[in-house]
Protein backbone atom coordinates (compact mmCIF):
# COMPACT_ATOMS: atom_id res chain seq x y z
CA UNK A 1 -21.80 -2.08 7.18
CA UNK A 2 -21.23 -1.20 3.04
CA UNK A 3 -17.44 -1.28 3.88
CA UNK A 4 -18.29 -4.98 5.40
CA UNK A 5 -20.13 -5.78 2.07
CA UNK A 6 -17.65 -4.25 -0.39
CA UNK A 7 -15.11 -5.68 1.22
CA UNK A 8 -16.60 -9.22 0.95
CA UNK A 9 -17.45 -8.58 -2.58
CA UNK A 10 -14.32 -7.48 -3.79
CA UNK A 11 -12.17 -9.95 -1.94
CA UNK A 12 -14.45 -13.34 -1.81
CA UNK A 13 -13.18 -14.43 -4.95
CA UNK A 14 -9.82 -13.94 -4.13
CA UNK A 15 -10.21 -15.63 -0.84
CA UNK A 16 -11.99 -18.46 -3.10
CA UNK A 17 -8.85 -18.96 -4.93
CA UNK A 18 -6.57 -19.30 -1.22
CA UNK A 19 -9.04 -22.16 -0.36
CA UNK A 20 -10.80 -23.95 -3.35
CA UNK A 21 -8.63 -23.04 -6.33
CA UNK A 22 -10.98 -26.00 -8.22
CA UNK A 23 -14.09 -24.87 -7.74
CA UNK A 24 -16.17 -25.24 -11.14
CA UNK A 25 -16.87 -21.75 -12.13
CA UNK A 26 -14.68 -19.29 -10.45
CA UNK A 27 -12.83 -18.36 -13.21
CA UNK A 28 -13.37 -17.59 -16.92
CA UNK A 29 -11.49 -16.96 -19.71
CA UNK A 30 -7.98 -17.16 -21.07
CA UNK A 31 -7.04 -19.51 -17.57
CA UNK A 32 -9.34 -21.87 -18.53
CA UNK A 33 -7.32 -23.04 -22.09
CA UNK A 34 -5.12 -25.74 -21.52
CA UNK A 35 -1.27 -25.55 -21.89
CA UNK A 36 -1.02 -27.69 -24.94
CA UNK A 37 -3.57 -24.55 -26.49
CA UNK A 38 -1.40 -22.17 -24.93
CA UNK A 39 1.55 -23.11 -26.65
CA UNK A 40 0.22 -23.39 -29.95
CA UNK A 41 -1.11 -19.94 -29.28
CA UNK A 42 1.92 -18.37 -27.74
CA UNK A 43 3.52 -18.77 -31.64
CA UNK A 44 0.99 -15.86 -32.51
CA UNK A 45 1.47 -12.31 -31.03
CA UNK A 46 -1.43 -10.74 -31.15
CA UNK A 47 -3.22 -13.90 -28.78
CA UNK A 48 0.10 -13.83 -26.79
CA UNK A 49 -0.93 -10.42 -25.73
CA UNK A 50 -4.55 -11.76 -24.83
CA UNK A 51 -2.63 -14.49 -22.40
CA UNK A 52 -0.69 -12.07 -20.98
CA UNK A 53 -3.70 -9.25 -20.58
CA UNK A 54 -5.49 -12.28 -18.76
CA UNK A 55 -2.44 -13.25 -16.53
CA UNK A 56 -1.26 -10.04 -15.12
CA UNK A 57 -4.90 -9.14 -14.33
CA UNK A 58 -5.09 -12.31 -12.39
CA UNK A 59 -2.19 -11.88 -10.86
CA UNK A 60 -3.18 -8.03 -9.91
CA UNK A 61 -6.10 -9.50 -8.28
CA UNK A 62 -4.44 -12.06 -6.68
CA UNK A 63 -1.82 -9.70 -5.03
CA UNK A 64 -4.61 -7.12 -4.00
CA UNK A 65 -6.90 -9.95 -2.95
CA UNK A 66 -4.13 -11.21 -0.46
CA UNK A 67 -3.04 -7.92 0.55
CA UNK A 68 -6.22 -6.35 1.40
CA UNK A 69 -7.34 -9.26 3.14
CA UNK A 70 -4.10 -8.99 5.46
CA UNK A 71 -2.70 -12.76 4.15
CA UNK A 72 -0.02 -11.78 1.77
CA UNK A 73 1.94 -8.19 1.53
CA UNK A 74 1.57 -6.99 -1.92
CA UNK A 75 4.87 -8.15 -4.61
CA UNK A 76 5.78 -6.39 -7.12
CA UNK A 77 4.55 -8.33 -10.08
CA UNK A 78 6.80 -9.68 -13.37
CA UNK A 79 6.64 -7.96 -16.51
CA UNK A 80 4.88 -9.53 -19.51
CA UNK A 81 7.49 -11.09 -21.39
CA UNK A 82 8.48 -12.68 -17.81
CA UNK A 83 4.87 -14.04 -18.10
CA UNK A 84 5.02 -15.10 -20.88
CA UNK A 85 8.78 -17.21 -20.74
CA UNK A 86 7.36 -18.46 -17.64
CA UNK A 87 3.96 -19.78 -18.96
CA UNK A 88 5.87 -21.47 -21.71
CA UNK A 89 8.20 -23.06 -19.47
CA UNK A 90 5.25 -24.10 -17.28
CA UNK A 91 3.12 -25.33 -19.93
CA UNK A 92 6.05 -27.41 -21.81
CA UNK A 93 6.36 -29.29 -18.50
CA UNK A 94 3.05 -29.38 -17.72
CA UNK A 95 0.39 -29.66 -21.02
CA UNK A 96 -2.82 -31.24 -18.83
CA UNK A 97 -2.60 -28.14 -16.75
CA UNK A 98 -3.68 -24.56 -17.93
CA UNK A 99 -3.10 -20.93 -18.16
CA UNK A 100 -4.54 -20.52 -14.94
CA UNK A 101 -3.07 -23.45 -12.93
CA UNK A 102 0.32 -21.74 -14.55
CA UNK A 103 -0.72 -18.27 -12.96
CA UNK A 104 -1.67 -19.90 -9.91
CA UNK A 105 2.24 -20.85 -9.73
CA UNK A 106 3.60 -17.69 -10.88
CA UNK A 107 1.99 -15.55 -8.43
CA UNK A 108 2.86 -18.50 -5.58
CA UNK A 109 6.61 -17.98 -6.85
CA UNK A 110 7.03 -14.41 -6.58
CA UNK A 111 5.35 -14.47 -3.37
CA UNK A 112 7.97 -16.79 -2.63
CA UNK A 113 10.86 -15.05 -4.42
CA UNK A 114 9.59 -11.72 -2.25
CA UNK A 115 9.60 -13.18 1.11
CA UNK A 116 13.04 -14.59 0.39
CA UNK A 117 14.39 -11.75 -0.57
CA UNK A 118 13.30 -9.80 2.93
């Protein structure tokens, strides 16, 4: 019964994101800024690094989320200057959206990218 009630504590709000990625107060934090912020942010290093920090634990979460909950094998995530060429390219094409809509996408991509590749 505790495994049951870890397990639903550590992966509910993953499974939150697989079905109701709009829910109002799921997420905190960097992925909340839009990508118009974003990209007058990503000019400055040292909040590049807090994007980045933000995104790859996201995406860690998202990947052992998915895994653990038998819907996704685990990919091997991107590195952070990946993230952060990708979030710029997402963000210059989409500036209403924000830095977690863009992870949202990344992770959905190199899921993609993965299962391709198999």
């Amino acid at each position: 019964m505790k495994h049951i009630f870890a397990a639903i504590l550590f992966f509910g709000p993953s499974l939150a994101l697989a079905s109701s990625p709009s829910i109002p107060g799921v997420y905190a934090g960097a992925g909340m800024v839009s990508c118009g912020k974003y990209l007058s942010d990503s000019q400055r290093p040292n909040l590049v690094f807090g994007y980045t920090s933000w995104i790859q634990g996201f995406l860690s979460g998202a990947n052992l989320g998915f895994s653990g909950a038998g819907l996704f094998d685990p990919v091997t995530l991107p590195d952070s200057e990946s993230i952060k060429l990708y979030m710029d390219n997402f963000c210059k094409a989409s500036p209403l959206k924000n830095v977690k809509e863009g992870s949202m996408k990344l992770y959905k991509d190199v899921h993609a990218r993965n299962a391709a590749s198999k």
